[in-house]
C-alpha atoms as a PDB file:
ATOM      1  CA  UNK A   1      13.522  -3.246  -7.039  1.00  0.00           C
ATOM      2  CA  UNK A   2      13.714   0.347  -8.636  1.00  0.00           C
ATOM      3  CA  UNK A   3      11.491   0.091 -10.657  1.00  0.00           C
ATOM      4  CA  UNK A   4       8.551  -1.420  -8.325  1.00  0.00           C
ATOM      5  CA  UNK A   5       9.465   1.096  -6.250  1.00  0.00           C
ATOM      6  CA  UNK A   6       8.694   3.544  -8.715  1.00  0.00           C
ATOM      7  CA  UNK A   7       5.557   2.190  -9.325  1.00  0.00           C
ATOM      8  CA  UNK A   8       4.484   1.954  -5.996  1.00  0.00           C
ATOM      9  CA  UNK A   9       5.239   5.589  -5.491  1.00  0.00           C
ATOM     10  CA  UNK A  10       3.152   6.238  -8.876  1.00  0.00           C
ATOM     11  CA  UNK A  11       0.114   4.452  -7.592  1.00  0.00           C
ATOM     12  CA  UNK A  12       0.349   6.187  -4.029  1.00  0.00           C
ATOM     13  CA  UNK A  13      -0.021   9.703  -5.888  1.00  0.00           C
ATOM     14  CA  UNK A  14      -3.256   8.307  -7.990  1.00  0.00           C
ATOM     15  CA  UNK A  15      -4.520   6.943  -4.907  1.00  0.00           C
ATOM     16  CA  UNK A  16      -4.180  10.025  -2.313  1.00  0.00           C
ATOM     17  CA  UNK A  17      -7.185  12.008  -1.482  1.00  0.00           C
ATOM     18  CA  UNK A  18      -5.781  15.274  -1.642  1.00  0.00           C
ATOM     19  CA  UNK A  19      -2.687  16.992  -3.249  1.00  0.00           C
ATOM     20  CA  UNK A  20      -1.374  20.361  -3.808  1.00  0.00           C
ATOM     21  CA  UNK A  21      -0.930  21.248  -7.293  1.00  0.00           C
ATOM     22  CA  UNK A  22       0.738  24.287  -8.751  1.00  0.00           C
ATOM     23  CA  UNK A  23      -1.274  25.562 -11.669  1.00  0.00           C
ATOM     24  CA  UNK A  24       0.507  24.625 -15.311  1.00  0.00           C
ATOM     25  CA  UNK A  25       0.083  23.164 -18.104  1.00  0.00           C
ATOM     26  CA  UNK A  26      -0.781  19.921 -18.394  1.00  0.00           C
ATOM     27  CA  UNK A  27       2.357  19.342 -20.424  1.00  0.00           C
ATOM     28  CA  UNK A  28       4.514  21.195 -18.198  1.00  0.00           C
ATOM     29  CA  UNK A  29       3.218  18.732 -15.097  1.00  0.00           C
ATOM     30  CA  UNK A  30       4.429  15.891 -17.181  1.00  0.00           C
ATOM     31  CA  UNK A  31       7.675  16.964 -18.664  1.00  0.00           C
ATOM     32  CA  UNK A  32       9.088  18.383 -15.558  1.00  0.00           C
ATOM     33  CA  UNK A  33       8.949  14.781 -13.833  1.00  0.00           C
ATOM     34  CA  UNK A  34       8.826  11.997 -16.808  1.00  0.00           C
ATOM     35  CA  UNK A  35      10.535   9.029 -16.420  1.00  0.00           C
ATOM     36  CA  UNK A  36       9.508   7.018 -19.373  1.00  0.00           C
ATOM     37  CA  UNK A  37       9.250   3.190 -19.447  1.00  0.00           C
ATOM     38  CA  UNK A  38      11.532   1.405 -21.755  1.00  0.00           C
ATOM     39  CA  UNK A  39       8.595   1.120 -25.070  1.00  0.00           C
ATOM     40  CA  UNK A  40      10.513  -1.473 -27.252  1.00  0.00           C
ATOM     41  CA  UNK A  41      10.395  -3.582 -23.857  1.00  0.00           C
ATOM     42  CA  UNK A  42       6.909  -2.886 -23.124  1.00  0.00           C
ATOM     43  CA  UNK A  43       5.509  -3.483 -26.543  1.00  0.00           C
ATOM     44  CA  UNK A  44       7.508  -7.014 -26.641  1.00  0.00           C
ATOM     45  CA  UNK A  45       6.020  -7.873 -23.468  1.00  0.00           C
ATOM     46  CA  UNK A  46       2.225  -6.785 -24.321  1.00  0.00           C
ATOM     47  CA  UNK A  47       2.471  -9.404 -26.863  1.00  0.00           C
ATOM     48  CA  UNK A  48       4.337 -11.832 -24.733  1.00  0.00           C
ATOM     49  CA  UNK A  49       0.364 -13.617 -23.306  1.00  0.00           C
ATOM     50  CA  UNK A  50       2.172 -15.604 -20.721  1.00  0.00           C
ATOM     51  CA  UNK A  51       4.022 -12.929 -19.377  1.00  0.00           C
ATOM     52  CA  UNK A  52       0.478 -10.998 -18.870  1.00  0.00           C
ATOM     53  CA  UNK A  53      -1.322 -14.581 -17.769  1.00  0.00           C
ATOM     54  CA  UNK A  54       1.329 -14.877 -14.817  1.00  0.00           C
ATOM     55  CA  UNK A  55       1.421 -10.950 -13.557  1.00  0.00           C
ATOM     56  CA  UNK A  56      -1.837 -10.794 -13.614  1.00  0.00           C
ATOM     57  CA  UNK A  57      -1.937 -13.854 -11.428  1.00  0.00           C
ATOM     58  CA  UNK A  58       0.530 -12.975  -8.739  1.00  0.00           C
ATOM     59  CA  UNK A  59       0.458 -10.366  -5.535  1.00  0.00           C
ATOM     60  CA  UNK A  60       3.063  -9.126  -4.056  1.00  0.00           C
ATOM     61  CA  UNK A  61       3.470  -8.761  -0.526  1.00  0.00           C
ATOM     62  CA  UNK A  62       5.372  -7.354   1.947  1.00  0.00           C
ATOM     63  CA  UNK A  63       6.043  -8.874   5.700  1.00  0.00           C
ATOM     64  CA  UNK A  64       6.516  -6.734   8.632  1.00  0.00           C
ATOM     65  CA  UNK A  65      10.476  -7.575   8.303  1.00  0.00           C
ATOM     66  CA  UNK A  66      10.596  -5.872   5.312  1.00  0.00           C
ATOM     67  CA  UNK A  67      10.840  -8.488   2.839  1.00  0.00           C
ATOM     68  CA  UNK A  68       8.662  -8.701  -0.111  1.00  0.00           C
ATOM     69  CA  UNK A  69       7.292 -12.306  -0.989  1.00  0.00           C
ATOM     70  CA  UNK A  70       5.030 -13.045  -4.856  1.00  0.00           C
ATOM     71  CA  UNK A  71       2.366 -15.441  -4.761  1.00  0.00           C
ATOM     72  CA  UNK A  72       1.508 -16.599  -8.007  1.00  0.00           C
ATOM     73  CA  UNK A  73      -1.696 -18.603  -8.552  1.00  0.00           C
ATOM     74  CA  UNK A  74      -1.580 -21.235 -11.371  1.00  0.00           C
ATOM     75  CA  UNK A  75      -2.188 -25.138 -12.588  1.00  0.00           C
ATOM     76  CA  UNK A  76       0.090 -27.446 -12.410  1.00  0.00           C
ATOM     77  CA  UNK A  77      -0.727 -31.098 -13.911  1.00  0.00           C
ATOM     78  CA  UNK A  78      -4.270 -30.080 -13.695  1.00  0.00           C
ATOM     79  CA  UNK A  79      -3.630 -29.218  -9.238  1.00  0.00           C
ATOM     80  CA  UNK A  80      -4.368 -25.488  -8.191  1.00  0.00           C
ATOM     81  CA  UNK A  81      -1.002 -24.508  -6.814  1.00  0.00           C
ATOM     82  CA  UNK A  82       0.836 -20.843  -5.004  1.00  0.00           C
ATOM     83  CA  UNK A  83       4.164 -20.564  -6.397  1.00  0.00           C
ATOM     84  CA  UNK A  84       5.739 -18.312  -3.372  1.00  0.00           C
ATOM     85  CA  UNK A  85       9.296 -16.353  -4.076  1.00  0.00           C
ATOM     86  CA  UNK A  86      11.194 -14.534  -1.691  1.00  0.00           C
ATOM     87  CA  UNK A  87      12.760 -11.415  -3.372  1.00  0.00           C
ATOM     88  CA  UNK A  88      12.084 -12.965  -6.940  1.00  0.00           C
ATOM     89  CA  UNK A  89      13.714 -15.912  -5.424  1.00  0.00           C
ATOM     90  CA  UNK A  90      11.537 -19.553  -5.959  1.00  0.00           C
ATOM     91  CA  UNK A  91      10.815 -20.592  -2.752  1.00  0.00           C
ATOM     92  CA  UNK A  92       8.145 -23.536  -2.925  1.00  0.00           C
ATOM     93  CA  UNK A  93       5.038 -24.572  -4.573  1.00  0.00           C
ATOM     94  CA  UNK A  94       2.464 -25.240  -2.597  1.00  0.00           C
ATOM     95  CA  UNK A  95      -0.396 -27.373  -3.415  1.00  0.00           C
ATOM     96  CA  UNK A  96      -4.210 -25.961  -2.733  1.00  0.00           C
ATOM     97  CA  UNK A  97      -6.010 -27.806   0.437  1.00  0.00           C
ATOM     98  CA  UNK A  98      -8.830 -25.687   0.332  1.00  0.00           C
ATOM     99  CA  UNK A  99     -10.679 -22.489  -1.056  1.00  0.00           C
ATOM    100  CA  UNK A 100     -13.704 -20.121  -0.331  1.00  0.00           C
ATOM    101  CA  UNK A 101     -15.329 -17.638  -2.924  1.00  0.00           C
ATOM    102  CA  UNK A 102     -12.285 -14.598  -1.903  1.00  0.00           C
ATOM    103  CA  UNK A 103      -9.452 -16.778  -0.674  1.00  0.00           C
ATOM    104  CA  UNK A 104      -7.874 -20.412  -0.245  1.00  0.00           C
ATOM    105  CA  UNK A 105      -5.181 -22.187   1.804  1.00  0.00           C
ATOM    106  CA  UNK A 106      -2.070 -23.408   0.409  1.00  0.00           C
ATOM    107  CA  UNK A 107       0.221 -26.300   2.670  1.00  0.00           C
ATOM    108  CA  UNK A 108       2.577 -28.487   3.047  1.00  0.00           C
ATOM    109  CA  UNK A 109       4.584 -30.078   5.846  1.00  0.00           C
ATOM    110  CA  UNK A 110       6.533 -26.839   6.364  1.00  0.00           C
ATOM    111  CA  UNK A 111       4.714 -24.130   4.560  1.00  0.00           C
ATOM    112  CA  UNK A 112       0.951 -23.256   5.030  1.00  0.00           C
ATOM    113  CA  UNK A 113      -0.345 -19.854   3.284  1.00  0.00           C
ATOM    114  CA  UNK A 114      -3.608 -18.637   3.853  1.00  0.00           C
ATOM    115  CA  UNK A 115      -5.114 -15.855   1.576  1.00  0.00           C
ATOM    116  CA  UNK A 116      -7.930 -14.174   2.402  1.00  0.00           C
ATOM    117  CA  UNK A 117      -9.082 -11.112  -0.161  1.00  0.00           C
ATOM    118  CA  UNK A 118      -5.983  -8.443   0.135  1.00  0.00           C
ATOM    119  CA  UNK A 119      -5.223 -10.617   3.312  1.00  0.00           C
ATOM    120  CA  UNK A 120      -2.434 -13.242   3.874  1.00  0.00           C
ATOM    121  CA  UNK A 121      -0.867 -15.023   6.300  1.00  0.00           C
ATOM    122  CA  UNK A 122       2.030 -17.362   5.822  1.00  0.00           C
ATOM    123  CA  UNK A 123       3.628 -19.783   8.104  1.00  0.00           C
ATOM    124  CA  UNK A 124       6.984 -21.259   8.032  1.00  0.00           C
ATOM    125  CA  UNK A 125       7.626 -24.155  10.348  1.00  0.00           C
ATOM    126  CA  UNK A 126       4.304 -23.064  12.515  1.00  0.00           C
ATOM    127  CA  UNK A 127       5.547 -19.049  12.539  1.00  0.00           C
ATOM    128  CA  UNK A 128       3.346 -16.842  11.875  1.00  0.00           C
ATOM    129  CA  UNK A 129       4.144 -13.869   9.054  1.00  0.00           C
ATOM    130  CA  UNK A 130       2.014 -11.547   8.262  1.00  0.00           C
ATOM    131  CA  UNK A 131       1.776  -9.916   4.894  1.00  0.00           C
ATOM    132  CA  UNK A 132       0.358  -6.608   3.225  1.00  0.00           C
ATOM    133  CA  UNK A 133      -0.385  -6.406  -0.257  1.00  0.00           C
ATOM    134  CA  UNK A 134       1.313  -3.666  -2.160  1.00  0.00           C
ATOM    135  CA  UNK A 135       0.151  -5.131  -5.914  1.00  0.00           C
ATOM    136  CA  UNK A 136      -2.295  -5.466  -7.190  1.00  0.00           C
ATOM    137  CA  UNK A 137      -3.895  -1.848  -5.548  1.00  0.00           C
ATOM    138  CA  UNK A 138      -7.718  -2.212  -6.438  1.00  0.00           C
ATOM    139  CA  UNK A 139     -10.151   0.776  -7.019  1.00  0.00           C
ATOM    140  CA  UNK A 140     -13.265   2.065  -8.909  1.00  0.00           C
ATOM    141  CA  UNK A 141     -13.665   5.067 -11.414  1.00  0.00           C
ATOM    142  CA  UNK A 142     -17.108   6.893 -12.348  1.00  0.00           C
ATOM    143  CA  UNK A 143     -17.624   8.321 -15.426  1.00  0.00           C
ATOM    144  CA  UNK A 144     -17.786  11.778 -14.926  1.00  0.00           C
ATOM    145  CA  UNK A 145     -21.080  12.288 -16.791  1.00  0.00           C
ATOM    146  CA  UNK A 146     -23.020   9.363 -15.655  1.00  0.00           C
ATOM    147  CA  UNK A 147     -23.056   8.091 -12.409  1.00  0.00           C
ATOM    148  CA  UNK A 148     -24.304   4.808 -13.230  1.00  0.00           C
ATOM    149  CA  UNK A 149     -21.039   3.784 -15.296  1.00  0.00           C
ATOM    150  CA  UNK A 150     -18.425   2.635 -12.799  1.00  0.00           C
ATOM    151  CA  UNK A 151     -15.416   0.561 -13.792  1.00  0.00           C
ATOM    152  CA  UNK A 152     -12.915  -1.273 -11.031  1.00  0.00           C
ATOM    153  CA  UNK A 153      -9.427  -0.840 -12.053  1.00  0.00           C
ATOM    154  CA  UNK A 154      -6.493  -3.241 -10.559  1.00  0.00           C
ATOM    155  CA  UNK A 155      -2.760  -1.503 -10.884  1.00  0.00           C
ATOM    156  CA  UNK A 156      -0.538  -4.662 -11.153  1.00  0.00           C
ATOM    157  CA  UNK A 157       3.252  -3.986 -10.883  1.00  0.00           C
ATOM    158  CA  UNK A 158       6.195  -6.624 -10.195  1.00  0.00           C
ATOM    159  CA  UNK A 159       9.823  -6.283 -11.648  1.00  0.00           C
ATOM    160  CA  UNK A 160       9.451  -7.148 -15.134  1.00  0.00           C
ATOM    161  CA  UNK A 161       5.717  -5.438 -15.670  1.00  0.00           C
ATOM    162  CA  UNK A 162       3.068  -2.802 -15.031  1.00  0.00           C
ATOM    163  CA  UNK A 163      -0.170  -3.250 -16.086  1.00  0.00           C
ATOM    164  CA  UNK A 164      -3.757  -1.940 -15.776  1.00  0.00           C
ATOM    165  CA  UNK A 165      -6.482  -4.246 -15.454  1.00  0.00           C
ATOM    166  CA  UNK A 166     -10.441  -2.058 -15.954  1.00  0.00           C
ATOM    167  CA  UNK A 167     -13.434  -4.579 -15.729  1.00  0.00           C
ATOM    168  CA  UNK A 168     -16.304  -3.198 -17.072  1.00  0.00           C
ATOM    169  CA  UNK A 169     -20.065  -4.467 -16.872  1.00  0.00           C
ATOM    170  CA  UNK A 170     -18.197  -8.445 -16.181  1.00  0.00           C
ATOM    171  CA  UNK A 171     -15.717  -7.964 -18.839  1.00  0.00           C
ATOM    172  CA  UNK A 172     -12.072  -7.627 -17.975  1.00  0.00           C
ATOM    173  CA  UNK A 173      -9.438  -5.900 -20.517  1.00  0.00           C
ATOM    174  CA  UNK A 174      -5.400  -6.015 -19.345  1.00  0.00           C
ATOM    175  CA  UNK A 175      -3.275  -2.696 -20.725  1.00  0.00           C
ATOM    176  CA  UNK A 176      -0.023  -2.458 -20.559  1.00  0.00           C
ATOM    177  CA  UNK A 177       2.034   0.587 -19.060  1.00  0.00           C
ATOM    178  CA  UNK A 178       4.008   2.127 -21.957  1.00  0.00           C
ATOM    179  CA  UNK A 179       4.941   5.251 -20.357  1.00  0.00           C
ATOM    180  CA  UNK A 180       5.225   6.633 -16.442  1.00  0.00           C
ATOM    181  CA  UNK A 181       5.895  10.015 -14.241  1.00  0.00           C
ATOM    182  CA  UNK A 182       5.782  10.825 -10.854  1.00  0.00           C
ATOM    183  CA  UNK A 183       2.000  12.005 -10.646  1.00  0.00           C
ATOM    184  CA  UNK A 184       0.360   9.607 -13.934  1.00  0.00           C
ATOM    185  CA  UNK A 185       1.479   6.764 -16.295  1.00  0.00           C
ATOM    186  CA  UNK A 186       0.135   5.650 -20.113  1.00  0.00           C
ATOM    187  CA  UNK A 187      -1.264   2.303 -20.820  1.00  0.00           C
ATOM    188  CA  UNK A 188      -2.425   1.004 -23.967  1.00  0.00           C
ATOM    189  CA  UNK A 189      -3.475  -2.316 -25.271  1.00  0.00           C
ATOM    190  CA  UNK A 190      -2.999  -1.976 -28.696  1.00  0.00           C
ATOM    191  CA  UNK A 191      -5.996  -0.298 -29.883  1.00  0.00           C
ATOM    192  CA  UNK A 192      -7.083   1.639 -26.642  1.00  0.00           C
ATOM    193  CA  UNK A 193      -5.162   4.134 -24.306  1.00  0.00           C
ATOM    194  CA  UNK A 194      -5.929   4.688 -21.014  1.00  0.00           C
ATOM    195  CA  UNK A 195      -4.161   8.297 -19.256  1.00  0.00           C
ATOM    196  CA  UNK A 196      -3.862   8.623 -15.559  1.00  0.00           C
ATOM    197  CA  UNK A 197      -3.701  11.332 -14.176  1.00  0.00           C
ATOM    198  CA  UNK A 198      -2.671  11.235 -10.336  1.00  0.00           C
ATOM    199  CA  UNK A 199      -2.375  15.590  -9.728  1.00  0.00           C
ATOM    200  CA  UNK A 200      -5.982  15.561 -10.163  1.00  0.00           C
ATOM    201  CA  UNK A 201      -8.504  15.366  -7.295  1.00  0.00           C
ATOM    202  CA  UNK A 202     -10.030  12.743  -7.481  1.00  0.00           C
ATOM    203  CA  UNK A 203      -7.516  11.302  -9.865  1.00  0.00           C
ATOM    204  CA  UNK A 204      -8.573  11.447 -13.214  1.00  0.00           C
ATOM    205  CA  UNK A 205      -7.965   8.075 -15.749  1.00  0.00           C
ATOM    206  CA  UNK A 206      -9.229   9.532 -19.437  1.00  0.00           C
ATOM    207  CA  UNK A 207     -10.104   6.642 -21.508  1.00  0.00           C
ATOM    208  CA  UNK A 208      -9.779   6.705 -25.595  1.00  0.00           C
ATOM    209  CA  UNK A 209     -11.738   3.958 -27.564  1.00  0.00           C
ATOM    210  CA  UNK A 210     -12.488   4.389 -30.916  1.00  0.00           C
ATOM    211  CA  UNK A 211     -11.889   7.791 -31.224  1.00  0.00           C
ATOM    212  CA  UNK A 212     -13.936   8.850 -28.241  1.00  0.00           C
ATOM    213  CA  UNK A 213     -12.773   9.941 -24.967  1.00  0.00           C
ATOM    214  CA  UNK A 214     -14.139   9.415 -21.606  1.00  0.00           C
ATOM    215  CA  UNK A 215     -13.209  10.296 -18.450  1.00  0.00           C
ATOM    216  CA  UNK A 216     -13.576   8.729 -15.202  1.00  0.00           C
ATOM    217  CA  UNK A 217     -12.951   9.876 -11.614  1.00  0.00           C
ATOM    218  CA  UNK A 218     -10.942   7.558  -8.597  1.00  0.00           C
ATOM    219  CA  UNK A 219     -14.063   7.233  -5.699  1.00  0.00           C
END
């Protein structure tokens, strides 16, 4: 639970509308607070596909008694089906009744789950409990010298991951977080490297692909 909790605190910084920040260095800002991720761990997962597949198919939740609950959406023997766990506990798989363009329902004779966009509501035995979503945290980035280029970015973190998920122009490309500190974090997929910066306003997430750097701005 550290760690999420870690990352949750990470994404609140890149996602707040105003900070104070103490001129420095850039390098200063990040050495002071680093807390790296463990790389050897991070580069086995980013080649571990099913690892990426299933974080970047669940969202994590938390009810209003404080307990956080992962929904992962899958197939199982060709069936759409929520995979629910309770504290990374497995719960119950639920099989899909019926689903709309941003959400579905999920039931059986004790469970019925009902997500709707960031939205969900899940009742046990006919009691109702609500949930928030705490991952993924969705957003959108414009280039800073062209207002036309906009990019939606999706921080997904559970206990064993952190990734970044950009979709550009109706393609989608998954980085993995190789590095993290209190106000940014690293991600790369291999080729590419993505730097956020959260003790910027807006936050700033510089982009490197071949060679060239961009940067975009948090709306």
């Amino acid at each position: 639970m550290k760690k999420l909790t870690l990352s949750l605190g990470l994404l609140l910084c890149l996602l707040s509308c105003k900070k104070e920040v103490t001129p420095q260095t850039d390098n200063t800002s990040k050495n002071d607070t680093l807390s790296k991720v463990d790389t050897t761990t991070a580069e086995k997962t980013a080649l571990n596909d099913e690892a990426i597949e299933k974080a970047s198919n669940t969202y994590i939740y938390k009810a209003l008694d404080g307990k956080n609950y992962s929904i992962y959406h899958t197939e199982k023997e060709g069936k759409r089906v929520a995979i629910i766990s309770l504290d990374e506990k497995e719960l119950v798989i639920l099989p899909q009744k019926e689903a709309w363009a941003k959400g579905a329902i999920y039931q059986d004779k004790k469970y019925n789950l009902e997500c709707n966009g960031d939205n969900a509501i899940l009742k046990i035995d006919n009691k109702d409990q609500k949930l928030v979503l705490i991952s993924p945290i969705n957003t959108v980035a414009i280039n800073g010298k062209d207002k036309n280029d906009q990019i939606e970015l999706s921080y997904i973190n559970t206990e064993k991951i952190n990734l970044l998920r950009i979709t550009k122009s109706g393609k989608t490309t998954i980085y993995n977080q190789i590095e993290a500190w209190s106000k940014g974090a690293n991600y790369t997929n291999g080729t590419d490297t993505i730097q956020c910066e959260g003790n910027k306003n807006p936050a700033l997430i510089k982009i490197k692909s071949n060679g060239i750097e961009t940067d975009y701005f948090q709306k």
